[in-house]
PDB file of N, CA and C in Angstrom:
ATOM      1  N   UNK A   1      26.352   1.568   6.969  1.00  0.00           N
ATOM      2  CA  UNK A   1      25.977   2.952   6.800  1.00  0.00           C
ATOM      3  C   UNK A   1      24.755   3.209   7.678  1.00  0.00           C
ATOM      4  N   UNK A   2      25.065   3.669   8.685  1.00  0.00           N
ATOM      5  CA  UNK A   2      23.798   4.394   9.745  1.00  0.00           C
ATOM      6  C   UNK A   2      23.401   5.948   9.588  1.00  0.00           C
ATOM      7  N   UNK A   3      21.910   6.024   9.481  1.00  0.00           N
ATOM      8  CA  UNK A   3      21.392   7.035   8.874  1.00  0.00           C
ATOM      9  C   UNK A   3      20.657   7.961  10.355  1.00  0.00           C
ATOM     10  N   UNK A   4      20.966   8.704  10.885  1.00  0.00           N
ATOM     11  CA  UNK A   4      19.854   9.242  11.616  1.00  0.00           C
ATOM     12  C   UNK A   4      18.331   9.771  11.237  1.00  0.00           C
ATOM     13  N   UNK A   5      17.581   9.824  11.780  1.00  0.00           N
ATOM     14  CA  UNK A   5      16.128  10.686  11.554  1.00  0.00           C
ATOM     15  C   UNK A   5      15.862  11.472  12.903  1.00  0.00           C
ATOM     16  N   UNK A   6      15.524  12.591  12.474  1.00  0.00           N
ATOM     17  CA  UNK A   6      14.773  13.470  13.283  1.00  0.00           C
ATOM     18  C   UNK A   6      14.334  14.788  13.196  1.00  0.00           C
ATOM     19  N   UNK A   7      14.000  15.251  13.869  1.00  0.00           N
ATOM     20  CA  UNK A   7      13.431  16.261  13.589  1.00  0.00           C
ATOM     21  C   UNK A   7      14.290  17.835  13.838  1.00  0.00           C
ATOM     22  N   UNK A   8      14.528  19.008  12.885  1.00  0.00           N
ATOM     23  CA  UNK A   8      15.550  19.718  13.385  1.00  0.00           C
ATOM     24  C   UNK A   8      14.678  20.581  14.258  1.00  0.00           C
ATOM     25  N   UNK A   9      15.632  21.055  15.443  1.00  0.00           N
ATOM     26  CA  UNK A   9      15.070  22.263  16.225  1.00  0.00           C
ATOM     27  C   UNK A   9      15.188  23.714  15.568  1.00  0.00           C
ATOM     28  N   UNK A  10      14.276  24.676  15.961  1.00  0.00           N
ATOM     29  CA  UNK A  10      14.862  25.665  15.705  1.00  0.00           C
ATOM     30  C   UNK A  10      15.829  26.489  15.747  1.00  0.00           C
ATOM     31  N   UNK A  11      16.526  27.277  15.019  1.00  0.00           N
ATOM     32  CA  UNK A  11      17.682  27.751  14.994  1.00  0.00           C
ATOM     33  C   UNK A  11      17.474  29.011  15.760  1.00  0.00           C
ATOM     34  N   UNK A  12      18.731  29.147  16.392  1.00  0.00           N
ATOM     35  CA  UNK A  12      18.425  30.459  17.629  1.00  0.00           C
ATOM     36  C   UNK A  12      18.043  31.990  16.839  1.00  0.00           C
ATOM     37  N   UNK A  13      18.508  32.157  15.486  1.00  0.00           N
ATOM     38  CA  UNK A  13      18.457  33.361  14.927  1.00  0.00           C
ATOM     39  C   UNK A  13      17.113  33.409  14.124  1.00  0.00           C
ATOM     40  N   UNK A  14      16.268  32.531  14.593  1.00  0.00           N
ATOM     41  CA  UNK A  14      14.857  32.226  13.382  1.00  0.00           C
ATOM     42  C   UNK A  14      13.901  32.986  14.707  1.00  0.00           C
ATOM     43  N   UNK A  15      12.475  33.404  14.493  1.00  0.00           N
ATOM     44  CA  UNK A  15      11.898  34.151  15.630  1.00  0.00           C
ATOM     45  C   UNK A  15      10.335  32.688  15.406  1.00  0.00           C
ATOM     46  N   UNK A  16      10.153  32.135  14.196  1.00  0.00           N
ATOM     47  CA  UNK A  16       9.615  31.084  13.890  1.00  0.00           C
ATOM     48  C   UNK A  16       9.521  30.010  13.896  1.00  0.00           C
ATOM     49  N   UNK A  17       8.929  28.706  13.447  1.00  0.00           N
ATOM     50  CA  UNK A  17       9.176  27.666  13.651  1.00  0.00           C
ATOM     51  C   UNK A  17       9.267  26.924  12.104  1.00  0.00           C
ATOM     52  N   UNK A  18       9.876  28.093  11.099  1.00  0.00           N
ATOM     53  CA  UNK A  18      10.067  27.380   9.695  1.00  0.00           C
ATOM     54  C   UNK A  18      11.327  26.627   9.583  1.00  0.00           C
ATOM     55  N   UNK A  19      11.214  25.706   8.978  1.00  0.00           N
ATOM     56  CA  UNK A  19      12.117  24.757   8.352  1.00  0.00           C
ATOM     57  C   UNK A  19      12.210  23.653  10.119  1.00  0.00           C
ATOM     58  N   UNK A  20      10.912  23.626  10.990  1.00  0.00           N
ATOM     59  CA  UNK A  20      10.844  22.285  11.844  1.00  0.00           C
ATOM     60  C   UNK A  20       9.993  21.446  11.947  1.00  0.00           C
ATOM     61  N   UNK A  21       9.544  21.797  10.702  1.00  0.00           N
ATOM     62  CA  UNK A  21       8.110  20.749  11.123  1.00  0.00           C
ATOM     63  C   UNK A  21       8.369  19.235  10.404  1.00  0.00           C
ATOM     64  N   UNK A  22       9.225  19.555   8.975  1.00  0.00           N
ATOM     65  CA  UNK A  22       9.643  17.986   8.198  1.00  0.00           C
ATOM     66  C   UNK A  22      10.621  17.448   9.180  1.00  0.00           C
ATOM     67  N   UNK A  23      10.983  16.161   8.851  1.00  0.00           N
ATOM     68  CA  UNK A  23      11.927  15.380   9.270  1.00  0.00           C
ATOM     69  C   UNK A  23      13.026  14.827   8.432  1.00  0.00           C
ATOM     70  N   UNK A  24      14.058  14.688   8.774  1.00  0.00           N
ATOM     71  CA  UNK A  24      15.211  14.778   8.070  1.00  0.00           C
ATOM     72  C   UNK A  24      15.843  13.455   8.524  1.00  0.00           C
ATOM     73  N   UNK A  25      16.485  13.086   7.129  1.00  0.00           N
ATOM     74  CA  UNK A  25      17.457  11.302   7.194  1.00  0.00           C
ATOM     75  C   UNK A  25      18.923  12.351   6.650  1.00  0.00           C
ATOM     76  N   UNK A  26      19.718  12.160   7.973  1.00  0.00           N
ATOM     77  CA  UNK A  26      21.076  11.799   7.205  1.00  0.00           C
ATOM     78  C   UNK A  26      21.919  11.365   7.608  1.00  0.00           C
ATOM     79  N   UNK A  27      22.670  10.980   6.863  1.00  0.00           N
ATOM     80  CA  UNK A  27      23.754   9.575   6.980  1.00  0.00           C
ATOM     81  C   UNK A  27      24.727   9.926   7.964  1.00  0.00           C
ATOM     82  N   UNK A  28      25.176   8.975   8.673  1.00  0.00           N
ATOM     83  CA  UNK A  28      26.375   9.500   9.808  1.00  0.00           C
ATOM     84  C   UNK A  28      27.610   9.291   8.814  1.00  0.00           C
ATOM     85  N   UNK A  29      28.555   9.699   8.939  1.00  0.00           N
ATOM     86  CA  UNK A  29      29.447   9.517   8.468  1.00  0.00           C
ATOM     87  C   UNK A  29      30.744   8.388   8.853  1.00  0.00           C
ATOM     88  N   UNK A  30      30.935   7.875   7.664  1.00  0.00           N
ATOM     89  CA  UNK A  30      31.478   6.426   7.336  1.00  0.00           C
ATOM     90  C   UNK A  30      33.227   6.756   7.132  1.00  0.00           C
ATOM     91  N   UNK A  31      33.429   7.773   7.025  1.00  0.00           N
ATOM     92  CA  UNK A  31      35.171   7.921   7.086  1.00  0.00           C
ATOM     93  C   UNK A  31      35.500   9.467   7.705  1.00  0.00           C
ATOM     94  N   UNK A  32      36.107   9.216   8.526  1.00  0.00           N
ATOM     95  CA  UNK A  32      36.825  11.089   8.522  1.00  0.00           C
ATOM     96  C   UNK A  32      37.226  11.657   7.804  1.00  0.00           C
ATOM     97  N   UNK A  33      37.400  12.907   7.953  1.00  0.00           N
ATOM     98  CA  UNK A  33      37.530  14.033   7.284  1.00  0.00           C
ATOM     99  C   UNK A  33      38.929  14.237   7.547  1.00  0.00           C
ATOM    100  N   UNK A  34      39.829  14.611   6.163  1.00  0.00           N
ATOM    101  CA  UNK A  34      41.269  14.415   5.763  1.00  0.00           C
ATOM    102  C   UNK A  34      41.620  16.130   5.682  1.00  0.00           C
ATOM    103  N   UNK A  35      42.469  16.833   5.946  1.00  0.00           N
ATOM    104  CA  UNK A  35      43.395  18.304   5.363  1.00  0.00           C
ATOM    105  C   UNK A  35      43.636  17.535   4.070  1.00  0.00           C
ATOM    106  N   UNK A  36      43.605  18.505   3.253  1.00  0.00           N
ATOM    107  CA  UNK A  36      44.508  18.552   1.933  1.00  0.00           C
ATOM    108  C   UNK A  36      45.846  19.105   2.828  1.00  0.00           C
ATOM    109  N   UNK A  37      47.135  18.635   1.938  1.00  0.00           N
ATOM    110  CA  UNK A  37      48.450  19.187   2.501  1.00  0.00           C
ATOM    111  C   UNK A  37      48.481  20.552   1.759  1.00  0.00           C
ATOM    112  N   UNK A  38      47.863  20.831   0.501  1.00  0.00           N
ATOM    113  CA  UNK A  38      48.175  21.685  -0.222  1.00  0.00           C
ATOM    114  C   UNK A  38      47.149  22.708   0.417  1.00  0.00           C
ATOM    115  N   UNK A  39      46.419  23.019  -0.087  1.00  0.00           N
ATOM    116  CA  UNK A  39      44.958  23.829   0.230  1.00  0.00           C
ATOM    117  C   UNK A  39      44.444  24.239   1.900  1.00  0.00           C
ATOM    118  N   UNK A  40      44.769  22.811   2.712  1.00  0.00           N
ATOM    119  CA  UNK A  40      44.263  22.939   4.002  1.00  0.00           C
ATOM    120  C   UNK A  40      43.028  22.615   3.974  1.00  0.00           C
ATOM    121  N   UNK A  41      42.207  22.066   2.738  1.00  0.00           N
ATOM    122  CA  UNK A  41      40.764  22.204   2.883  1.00  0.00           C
ATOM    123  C   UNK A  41      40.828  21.123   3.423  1.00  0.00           C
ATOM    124  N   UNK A  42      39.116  20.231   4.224  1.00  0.00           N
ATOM    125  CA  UNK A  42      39.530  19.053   4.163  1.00  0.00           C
ATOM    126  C   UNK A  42      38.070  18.381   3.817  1.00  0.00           C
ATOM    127  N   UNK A  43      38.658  16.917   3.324  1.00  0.00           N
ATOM    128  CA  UNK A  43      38.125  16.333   2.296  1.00  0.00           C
ATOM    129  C   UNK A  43      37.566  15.347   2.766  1.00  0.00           C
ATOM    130  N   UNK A  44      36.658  14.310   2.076  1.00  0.00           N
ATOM    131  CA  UNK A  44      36.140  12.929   2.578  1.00  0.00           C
ATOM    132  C   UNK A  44      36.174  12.286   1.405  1.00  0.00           C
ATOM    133  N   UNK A  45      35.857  10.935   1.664  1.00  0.00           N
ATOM    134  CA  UNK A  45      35.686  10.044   0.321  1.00  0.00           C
ATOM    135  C   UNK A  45      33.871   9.319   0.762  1.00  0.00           C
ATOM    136  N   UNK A  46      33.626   9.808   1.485  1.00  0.00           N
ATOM    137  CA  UNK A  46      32.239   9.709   1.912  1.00  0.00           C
ATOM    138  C   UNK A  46      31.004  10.201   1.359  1.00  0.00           C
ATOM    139  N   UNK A  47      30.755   9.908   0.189  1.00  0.00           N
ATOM    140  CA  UNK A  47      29.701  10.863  -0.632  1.00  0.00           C
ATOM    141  C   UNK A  47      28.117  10.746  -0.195  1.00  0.00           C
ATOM    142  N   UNK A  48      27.822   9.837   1.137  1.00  0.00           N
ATOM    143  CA  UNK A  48      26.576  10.008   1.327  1.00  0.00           C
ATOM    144  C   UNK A  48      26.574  11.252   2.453  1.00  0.00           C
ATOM    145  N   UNK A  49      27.806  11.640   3.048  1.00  0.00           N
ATOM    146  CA  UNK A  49      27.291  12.675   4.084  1.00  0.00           C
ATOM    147  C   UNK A  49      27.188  14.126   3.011  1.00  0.00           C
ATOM    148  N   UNK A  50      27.187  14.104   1.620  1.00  0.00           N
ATOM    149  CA  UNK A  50      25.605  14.935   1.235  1.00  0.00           C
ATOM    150  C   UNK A  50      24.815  14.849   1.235  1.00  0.00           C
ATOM    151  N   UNK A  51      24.216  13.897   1.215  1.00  0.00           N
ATOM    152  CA  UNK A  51      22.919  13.330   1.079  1.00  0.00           C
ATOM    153  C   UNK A  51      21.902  13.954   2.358  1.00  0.00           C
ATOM    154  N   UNK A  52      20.881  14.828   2.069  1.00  0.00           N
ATOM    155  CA  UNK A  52      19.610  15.111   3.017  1.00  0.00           C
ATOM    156  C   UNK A  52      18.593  14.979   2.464  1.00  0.00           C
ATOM    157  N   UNK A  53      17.885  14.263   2.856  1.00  0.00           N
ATOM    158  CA  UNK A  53      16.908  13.727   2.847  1.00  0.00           C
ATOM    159  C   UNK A  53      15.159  14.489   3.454  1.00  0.00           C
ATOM    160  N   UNK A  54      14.531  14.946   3.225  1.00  0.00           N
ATOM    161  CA  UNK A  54      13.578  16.093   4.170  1.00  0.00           C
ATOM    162  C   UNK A  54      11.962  14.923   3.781  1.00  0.00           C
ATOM    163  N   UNK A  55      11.237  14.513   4.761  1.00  0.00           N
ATOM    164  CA  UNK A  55      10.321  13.776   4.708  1.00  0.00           C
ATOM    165  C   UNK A  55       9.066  14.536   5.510  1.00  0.00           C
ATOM    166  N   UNK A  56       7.462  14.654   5.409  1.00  0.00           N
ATOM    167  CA  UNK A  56       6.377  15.191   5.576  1.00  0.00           C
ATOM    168  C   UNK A  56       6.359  14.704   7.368  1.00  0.00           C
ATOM    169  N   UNK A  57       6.713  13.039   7.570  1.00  0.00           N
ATOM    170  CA  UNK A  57       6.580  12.500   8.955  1.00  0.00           C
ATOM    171  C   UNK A  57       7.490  12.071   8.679  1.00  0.00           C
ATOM    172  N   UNK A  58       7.645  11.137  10.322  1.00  0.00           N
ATOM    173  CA  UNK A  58       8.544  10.078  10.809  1.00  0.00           C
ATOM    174  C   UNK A  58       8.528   8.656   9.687  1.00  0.00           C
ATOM    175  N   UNK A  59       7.079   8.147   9.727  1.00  0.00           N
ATOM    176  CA  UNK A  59       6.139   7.540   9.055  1.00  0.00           C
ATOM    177  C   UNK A  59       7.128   6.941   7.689  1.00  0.00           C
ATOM    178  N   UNK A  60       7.764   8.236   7.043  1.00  0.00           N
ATOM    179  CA  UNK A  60       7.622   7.836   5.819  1.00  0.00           C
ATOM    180  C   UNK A  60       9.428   7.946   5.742  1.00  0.00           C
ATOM    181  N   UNK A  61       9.846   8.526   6.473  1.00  0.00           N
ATOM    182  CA  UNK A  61      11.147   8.411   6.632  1.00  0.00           C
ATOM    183  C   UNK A  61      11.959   6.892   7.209  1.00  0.00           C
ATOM    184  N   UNK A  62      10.752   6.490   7.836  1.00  0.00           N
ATOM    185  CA  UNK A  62      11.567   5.071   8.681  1.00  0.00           C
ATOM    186  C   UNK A  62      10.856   4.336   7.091  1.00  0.00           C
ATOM    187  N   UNK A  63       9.876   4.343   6.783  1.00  0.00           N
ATOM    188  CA  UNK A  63       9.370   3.264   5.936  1.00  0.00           C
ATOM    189  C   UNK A  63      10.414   3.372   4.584  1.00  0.00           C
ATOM    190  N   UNK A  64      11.101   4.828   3.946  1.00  0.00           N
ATOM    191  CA  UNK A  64      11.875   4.926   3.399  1.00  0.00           C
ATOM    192  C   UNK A  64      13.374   3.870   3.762  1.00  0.00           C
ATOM    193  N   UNK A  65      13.510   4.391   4.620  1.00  0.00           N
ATOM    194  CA  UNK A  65      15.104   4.026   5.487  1.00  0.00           C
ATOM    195  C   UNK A  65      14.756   2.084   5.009  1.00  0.00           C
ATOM    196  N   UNK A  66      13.689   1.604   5.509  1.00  0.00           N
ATOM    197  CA  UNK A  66      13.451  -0.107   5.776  1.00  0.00           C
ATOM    198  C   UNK A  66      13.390  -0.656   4.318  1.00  0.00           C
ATOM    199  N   UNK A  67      12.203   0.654   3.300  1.00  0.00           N
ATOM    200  CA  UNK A  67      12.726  -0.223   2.198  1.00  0.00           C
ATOM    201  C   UNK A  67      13.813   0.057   1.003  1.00  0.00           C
ATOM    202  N   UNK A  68      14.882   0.989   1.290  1.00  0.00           N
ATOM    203  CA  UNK A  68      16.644   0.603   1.153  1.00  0.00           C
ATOM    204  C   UNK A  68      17.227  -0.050   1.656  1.00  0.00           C
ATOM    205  N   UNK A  69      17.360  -0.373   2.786  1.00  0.00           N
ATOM    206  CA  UNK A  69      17.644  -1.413   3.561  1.00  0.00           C
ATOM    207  C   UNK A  69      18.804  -0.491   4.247  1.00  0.00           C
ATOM    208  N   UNK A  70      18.456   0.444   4.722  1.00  0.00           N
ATOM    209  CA  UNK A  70      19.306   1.854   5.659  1.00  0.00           C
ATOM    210  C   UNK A  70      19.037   1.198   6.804  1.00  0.00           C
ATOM    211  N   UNK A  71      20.326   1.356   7.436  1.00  0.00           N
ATOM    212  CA  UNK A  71      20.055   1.045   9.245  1.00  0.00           C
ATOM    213  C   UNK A  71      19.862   2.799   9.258  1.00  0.00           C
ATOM    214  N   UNK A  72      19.051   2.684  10.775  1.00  0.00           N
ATOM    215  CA  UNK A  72      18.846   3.736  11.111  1.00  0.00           C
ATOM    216  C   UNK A  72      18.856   3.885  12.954  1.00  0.00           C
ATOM    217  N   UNK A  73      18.500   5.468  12.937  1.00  0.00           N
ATOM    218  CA  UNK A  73      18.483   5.952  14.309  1.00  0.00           C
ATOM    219  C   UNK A  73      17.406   6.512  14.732  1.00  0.00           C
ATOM    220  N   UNK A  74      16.247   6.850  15.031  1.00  0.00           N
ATOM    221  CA  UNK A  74      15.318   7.825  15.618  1.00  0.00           C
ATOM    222  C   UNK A  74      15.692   8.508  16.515  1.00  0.00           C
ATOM    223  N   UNK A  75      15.795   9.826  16.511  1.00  0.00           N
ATOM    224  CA  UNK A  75      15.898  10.752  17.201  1.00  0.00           C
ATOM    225  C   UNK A  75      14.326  11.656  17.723  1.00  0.00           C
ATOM    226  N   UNK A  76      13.746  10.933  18.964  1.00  0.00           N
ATOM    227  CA  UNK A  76      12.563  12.097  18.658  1.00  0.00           C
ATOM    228  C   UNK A  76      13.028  13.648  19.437  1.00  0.00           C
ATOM    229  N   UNK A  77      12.024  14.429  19.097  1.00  0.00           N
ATOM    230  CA  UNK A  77      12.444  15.649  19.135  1.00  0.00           C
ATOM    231  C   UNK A  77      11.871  16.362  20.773  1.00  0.00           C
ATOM    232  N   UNK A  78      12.472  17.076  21.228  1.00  0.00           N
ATOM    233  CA  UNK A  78      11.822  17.352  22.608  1.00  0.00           C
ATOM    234  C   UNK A  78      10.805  17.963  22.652  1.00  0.00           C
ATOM    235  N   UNK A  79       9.704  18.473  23.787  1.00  0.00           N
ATOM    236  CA  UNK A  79       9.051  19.047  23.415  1.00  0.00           C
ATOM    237  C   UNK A  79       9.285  21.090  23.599  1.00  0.00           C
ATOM    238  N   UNK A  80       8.340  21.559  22.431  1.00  0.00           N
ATOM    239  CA  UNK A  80       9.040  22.671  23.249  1.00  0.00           C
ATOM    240  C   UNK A  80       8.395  23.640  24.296  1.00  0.00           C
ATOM    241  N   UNK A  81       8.947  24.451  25.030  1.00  0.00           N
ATOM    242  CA  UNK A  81       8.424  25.059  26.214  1.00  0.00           C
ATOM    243  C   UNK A  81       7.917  26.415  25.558  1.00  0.00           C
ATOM    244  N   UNK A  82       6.796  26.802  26.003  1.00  0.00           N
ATOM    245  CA  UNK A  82       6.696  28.242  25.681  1.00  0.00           C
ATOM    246  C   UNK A  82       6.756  28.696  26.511  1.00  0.00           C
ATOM    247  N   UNK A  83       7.466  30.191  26.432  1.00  0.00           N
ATOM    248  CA  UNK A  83       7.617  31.280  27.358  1.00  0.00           C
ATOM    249  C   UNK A  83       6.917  32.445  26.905  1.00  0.00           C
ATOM    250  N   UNK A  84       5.957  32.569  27.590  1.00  0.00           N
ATOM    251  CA  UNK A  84       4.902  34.118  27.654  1.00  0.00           C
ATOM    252  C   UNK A  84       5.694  35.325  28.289  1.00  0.00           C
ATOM    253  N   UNK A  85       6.206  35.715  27.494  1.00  0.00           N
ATOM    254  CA  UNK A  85       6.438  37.128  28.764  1.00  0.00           C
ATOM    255  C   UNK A  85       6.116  38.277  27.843  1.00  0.00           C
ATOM    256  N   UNK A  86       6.492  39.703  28.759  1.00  0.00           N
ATOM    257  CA  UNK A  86       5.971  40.925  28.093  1.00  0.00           C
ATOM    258  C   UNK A  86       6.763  41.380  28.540  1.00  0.00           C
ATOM    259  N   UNK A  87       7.113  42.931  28.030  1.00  0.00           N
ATOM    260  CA  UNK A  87       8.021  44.039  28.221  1.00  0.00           C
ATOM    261  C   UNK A  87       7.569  44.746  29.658  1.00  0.00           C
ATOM    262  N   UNK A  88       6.528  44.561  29.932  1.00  0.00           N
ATOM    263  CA  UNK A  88       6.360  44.953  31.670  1.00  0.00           C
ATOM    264  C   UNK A  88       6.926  44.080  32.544  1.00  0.00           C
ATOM    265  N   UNK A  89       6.991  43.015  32.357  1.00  0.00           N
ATOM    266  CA  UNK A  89       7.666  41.900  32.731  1.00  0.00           C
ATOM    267  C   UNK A  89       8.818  42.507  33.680  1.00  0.00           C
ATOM    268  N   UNK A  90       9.774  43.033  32.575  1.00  0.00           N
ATOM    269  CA  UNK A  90      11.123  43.614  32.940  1.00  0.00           C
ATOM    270  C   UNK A  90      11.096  44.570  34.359  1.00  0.00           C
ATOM    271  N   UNK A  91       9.700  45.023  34.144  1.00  0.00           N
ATOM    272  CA  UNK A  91      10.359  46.658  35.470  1.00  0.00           C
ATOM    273  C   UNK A  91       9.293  45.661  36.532  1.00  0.00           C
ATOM    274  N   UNK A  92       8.731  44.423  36.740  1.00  0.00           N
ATOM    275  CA  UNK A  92       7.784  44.258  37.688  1.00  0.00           C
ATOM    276  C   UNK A  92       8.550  44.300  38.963  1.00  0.00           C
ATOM    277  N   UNK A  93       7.691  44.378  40.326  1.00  0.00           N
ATOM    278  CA  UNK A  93       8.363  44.587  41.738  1.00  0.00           C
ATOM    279  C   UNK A  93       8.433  43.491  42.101  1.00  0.00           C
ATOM    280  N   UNK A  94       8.481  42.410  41.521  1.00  0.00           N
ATOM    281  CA  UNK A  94       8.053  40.807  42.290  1.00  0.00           C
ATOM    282  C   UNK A  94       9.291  39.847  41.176  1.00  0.00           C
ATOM    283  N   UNK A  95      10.344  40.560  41.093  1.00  0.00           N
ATOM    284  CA  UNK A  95      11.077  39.670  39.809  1.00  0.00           C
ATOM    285  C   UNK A  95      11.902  38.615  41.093  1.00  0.00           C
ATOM    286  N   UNK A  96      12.156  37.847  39.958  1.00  0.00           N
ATOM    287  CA  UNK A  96      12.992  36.613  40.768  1.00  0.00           C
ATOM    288  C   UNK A  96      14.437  37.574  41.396  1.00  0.00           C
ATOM    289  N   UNK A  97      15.050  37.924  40.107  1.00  0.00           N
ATOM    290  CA  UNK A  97      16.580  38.545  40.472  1.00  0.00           C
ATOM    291  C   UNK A  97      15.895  40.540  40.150  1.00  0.00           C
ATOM    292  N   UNK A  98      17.197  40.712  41.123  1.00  0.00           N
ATOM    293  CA  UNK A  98      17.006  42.211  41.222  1.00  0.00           C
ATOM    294  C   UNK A  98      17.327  42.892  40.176  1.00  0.00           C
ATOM    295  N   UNK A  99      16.627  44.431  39.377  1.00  0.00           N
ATOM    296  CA  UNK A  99      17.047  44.729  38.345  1.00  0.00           C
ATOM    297  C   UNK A  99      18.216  45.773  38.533  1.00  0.00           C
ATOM    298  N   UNK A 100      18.998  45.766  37.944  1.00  0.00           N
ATOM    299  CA  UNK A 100      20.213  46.671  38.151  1.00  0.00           C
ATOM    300  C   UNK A 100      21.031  46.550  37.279  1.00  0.00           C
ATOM    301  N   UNK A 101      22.229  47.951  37.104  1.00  0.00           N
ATOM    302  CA  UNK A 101      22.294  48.566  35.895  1.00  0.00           C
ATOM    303  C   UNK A 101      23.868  47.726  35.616  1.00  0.00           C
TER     304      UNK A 101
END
């Protein structure tokens, strides 16, 4: 059972940086995912890929993972870029690409 850790990025529809600052353990998954013939839903017999895990650091997530005796993965997280711009931005005379309708 291999567990990843890392850190989630932000989600494109968030304008913030809530829910990226913890770090997260979860389990890769240990069997595929089956159709029901009846329903179409589909199913696992894999009950740790519920399992999430949300930790303060890395720190305490690997020290978690080592003393269960979880193999694991580190994933570190990229860094991120900020982009400054402004709404004048848009009409300036010096843009890379031309503005047009």
């Amino acid at each position: 059972m291999l567990a990843r850790i890392y850190k989630p990025a932000k989600s494109a529809m968030q304008a913030g940086v809530a829910k990226t600052k913890d770090w997260v353990l979860l389990f890769e998954p240990a069997s595929a995912r089956v159709p029901d013939p009846l329903m179409g839903w589909t199913s696992t017999t894999d009950m740790n890929g519920e399992v999430r895990l949300n930790f303060e650091s890395e720190a305490e997530a690997v020290a978690y993972a080592q003393r269960h005796g979880i193999a694991f993965q580190v994933t570190e997280p990229k860094p991120r870029r900020k982009i400054i711009k402004a709404y004048a931005d848009n009409f300036a005379t010096n843009r890379k690409q031309p503005w047009t309708h």
